[in-house]
C-alpha atoms as a PDB file:
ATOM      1  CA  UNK A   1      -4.177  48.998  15.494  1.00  0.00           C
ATOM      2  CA  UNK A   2      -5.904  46.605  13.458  1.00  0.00           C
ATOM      3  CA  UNK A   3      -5.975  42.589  14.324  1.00  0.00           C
ATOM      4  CA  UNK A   4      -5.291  40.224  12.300  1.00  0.00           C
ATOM      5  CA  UNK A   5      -7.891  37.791  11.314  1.00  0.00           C
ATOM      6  CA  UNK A   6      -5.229  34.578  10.188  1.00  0.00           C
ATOM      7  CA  UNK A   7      -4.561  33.180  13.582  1.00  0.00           C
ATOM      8  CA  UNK A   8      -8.311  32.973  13.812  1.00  0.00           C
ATOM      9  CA  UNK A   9      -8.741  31.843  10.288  1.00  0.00           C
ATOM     10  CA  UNK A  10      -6.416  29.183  10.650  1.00  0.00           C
ATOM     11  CA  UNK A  11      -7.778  27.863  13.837  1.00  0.00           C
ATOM     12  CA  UNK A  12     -10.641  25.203  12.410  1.00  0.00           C
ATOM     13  CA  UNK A  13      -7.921  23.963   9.706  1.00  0.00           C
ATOM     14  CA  UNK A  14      -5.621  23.597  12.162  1.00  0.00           C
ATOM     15  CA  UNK A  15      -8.223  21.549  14.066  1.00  0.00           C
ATOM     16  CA  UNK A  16      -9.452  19.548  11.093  1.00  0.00           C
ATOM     17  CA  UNK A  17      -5.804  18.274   9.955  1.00  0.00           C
ATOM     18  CA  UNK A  18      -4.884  17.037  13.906  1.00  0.00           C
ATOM     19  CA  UNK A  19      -8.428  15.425  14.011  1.00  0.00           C
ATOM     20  CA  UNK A  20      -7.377  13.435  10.028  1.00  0.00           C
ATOM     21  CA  UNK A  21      -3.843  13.184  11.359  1.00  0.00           C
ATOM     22  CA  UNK A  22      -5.410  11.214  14.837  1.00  0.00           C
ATOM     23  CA  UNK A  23      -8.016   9.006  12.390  1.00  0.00           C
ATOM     24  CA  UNK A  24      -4.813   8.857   9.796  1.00  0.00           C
ATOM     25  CA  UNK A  25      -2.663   6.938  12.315  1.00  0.00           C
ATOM     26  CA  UNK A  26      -5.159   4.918  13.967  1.00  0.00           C
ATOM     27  CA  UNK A  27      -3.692   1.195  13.087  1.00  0.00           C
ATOM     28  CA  UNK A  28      -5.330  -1.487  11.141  1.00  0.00           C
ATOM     29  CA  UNK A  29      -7.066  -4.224  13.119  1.00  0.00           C
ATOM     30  CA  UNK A  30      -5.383  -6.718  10.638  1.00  0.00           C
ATOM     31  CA  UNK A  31      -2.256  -9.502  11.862  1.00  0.00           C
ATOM     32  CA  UNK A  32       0.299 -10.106   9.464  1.00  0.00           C
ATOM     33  CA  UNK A  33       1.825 -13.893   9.334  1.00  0.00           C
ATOM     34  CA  UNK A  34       4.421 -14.995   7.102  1.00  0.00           C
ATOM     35  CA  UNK A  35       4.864 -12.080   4.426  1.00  0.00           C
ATOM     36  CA  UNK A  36       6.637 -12.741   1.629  1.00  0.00           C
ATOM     37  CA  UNK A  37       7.303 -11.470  -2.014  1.00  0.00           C
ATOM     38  CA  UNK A  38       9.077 -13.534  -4.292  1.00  0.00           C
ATOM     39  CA  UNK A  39      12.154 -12.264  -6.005  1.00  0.00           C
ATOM     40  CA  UNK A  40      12.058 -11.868  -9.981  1.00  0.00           C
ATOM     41  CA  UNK A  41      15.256 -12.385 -12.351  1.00  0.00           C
ATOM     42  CA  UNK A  42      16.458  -9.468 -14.541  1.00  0.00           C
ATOM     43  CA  UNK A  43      13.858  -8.757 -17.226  1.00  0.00           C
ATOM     44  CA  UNK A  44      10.652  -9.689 -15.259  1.00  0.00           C
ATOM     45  CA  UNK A  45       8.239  -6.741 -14.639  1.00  0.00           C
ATOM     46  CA  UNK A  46       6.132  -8.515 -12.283  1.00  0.00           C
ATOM     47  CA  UNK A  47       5.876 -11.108  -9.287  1.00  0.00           C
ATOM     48  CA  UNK A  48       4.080 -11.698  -6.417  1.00  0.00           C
ATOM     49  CA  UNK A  49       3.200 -11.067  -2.715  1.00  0.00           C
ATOM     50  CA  UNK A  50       1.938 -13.684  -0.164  1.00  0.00           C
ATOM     51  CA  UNK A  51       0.946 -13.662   3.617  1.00  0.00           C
ATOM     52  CA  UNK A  52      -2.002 -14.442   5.905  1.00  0.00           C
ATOM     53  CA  UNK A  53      -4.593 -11.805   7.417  1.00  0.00           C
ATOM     54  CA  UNK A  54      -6.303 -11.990  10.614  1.00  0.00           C
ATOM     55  CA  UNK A  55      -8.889  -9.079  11.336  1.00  0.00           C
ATOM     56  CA  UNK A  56      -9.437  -8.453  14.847  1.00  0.00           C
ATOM     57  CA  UNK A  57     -13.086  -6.780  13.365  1.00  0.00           C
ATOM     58  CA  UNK A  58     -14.594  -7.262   9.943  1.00  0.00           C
ATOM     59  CA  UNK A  59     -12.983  -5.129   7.148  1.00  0.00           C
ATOM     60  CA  UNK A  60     -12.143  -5.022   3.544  1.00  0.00           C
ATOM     61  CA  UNK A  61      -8.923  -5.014   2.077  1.00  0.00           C
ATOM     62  CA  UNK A  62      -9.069  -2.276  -0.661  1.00  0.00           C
ATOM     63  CA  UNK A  63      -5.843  -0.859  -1.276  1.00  0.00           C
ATOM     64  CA  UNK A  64      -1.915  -1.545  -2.281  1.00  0.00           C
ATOM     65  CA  UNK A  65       0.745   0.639  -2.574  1.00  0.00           C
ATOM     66  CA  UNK A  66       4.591  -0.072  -3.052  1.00  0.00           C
ATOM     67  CA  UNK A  67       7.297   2.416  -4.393  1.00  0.00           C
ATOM     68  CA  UNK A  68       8.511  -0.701  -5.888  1.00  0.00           C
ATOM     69  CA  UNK A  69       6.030  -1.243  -8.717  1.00  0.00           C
ATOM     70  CA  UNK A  70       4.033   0.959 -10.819  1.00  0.00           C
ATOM     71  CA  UNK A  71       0.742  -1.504  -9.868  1.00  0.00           C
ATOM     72  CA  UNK A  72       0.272  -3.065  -7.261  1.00  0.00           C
ATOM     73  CA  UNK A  73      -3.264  -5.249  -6.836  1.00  0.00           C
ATOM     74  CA  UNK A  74      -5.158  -8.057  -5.499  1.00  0.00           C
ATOM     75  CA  UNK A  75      -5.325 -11.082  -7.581  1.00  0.00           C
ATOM     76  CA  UNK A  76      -7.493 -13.842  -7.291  1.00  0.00           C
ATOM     77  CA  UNK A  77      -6.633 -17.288  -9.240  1.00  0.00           C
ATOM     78  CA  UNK A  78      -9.555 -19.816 -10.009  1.00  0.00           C
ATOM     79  CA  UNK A  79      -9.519 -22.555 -12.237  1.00  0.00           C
ATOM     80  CA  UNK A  80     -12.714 -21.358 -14.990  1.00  0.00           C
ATOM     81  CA  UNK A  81     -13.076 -25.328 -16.892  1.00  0.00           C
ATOM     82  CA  UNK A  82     -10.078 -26.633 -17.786  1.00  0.00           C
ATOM     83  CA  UNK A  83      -8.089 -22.986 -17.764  1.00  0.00           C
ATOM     84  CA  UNK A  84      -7.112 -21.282 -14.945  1.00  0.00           C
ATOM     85  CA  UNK A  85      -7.563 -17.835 -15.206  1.00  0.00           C
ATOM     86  CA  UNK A  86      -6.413 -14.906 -13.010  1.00  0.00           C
ATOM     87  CA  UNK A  87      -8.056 -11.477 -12.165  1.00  0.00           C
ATOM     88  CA  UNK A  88      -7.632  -8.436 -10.124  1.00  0.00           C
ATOM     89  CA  UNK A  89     -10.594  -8.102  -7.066  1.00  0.00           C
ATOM     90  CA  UNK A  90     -11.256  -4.510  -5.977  1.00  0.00           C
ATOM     91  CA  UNK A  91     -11.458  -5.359  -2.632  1.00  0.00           C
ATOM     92  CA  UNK A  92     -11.487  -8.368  -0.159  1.00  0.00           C
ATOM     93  CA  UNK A  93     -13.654  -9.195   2.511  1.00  0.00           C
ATOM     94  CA  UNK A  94     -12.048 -10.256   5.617  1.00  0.00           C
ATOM     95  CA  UNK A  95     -14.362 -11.510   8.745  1.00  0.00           C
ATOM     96  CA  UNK A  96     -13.672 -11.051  11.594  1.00  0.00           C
ATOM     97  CA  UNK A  97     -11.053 -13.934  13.406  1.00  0.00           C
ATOM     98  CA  UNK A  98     -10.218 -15.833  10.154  1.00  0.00           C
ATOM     99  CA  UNK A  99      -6.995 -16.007   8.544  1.00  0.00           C
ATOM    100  CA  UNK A 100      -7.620 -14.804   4.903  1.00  0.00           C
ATOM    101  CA  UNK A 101      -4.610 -16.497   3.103  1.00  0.00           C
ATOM    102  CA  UNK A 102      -2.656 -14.713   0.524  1.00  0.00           C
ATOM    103  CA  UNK A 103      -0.945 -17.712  -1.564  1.00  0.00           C
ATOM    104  CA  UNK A 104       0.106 -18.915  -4.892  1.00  0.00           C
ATOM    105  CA  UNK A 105      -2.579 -20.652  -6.850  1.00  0.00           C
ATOM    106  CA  UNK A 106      -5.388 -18.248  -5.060  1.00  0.00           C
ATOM    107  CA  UNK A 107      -6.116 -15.003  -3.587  1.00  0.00           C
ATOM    108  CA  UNK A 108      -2.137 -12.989  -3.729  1.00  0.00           C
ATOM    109  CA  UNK A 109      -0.965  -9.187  -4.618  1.00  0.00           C
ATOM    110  CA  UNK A 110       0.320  -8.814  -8.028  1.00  0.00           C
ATOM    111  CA  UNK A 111       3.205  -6.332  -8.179  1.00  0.00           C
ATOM    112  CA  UNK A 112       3.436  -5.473 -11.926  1.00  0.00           C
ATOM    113  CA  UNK A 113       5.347  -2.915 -13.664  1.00  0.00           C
ATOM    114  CA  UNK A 114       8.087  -3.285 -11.307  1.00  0.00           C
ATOM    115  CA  UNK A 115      10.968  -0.648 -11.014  1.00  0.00           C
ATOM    116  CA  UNK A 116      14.188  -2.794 -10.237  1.00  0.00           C
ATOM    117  CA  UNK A 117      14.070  -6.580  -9.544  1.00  0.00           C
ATOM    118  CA  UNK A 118      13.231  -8.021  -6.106  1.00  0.00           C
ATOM    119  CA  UNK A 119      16.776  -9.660  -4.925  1.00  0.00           C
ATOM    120  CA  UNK A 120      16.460 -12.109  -2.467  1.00  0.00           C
ATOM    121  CA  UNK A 121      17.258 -11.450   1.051  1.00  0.00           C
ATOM    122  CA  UNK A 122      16.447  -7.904   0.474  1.00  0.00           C
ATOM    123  CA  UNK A 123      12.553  -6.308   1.875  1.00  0.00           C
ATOM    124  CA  UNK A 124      10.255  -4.606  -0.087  1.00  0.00           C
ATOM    125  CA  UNK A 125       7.836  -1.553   1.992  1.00  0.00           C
ATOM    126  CA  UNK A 126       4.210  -2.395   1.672  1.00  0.00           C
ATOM    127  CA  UNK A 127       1.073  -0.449   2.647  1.00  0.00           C
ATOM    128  CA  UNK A 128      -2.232  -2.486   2.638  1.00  0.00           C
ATOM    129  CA  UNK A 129      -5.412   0.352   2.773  1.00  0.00           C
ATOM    130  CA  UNK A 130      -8.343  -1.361   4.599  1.00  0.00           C
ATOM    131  CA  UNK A 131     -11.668  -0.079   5.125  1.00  0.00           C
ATOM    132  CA  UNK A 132     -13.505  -0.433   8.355  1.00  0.00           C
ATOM    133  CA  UNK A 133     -17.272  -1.787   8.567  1.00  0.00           C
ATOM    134  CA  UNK A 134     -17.670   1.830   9.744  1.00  0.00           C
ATOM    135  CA  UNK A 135     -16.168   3.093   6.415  1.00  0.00           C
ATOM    136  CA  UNK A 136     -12.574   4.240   7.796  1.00  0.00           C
ATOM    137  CA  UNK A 137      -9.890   4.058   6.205  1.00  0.00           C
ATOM    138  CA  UNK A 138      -7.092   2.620   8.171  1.00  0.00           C
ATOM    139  CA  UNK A 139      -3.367   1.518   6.670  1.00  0.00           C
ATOM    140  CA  UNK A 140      -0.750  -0.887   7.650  1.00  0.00           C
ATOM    141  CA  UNK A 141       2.649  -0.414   6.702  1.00  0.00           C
ATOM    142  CA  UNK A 142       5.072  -3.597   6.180  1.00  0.00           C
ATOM    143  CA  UNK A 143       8.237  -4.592   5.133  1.00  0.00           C
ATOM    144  CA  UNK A 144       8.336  -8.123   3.291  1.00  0.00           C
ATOM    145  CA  UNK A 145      11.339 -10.099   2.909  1.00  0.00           C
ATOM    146  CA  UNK A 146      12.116 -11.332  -0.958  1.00  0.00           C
ATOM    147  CA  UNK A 147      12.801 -15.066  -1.437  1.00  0.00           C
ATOM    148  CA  UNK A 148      12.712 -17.444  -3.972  1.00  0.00           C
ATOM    149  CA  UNK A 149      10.604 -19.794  -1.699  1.00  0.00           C
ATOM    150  CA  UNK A 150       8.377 -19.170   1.441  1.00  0.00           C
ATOM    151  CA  UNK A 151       9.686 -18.549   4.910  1.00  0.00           C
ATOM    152  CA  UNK A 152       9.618 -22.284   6.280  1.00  0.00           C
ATOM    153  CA  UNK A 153       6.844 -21.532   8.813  1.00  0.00           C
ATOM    154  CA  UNK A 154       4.536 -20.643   5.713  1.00  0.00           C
ATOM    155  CA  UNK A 155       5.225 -24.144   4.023  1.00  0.00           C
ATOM    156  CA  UNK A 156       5.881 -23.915   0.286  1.00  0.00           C
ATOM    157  CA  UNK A 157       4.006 -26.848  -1.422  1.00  0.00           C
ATOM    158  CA  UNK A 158       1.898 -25.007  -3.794  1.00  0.00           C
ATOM    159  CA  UNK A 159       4.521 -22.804  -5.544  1.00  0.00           C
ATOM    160  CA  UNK A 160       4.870 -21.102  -8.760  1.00  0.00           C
ATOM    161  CA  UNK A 161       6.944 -18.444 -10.525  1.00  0.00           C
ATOM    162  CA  UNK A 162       5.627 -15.529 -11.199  1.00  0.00           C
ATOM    163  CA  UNK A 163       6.413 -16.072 -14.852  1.00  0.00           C
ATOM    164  CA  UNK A 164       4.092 -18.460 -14.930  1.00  0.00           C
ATOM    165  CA  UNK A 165       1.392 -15.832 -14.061  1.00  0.00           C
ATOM    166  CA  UNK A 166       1.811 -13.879 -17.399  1.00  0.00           C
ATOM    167  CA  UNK A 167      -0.995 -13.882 -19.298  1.00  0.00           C
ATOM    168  CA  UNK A 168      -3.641 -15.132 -17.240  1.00  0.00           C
ATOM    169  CA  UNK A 169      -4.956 -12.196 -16.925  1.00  0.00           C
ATOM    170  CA  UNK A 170      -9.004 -12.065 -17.905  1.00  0.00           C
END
């Protein structure tokens, strides 16, 4: 009777998916404080997502996904002379212990092409993609309410509708 090679054929990729799967799930050393994305009105394709990241270690924030948009980015707004002018950033540097704020009128992720508008009091999922100083990839998955304003413990001084954001790109 002849054996069968598959079981043993199968053996290292069995090995190598557990050992991605372990790496896969290993969690972002990143705190989340007062996410938010701000609800749209019908007709508007794009708004915007705000919170404040804390790495426990240095890493970079280089990655957005939502099923809720067709883009999803990081945005940085500067004033460039008289115009302020807003771009996307491939990635964003976070040191280690110093809250990175996400907010209106600087750094914030841009959901464009959006699917169905963001009603308030509803949540939006979220995955942020960081990568480690030792060049892991590691994810965190969030919900974020929608609001029209920022959770009170956020403060909401420096607003603006995401309307306003249209054409500023660079």
């Amino acid at each position: 009777m002849r054996k069968s090679l598959f079981p043993r054929a199968l053996l290292p990729c069995l090995v190598l998916a557990a050992t991605q799967l372990a790496f896969a799930q290993a969690p972002a050393p990143v705190a989340v404080v007062g996410a938010w994305a701000r609800a749209t009105v019908q007709g508007q394709r794009s708004s915007g997502a705000f919170m404040t990241l804390t790495a426990s270690e240095p890493v970079t924030l280089v990655g957005i996904s939502t099923p809720v948009a067709g883009i999803a980015e990081v945005h940085e707004m500067k004033m460039e002379g008289d115009v302020m002018r807003m771009r996307s950033v491939q990635e964003l540097p976070l040191p280690a212990n110093k809250p990175v704020q996400l907010a209106p009128g600087g750094y914030h992720l841009m959901l464009q092409d959006l699917k169905a508008p963001l009603k308030p009091d509803t949540s939006v999922p979220l995955t942020l993609t960081f990568r480690t100083a030792g060049g892991e990839q590691r994810r965190l998955a969030l919900q974020l309410p929608v609001s029209v304003q920022p959770p009170k413990e956020v403060g909401g001084a420096t607003t603006h509708g995401a309307g306003d954001m249209h054409g500023m790109h660079k």
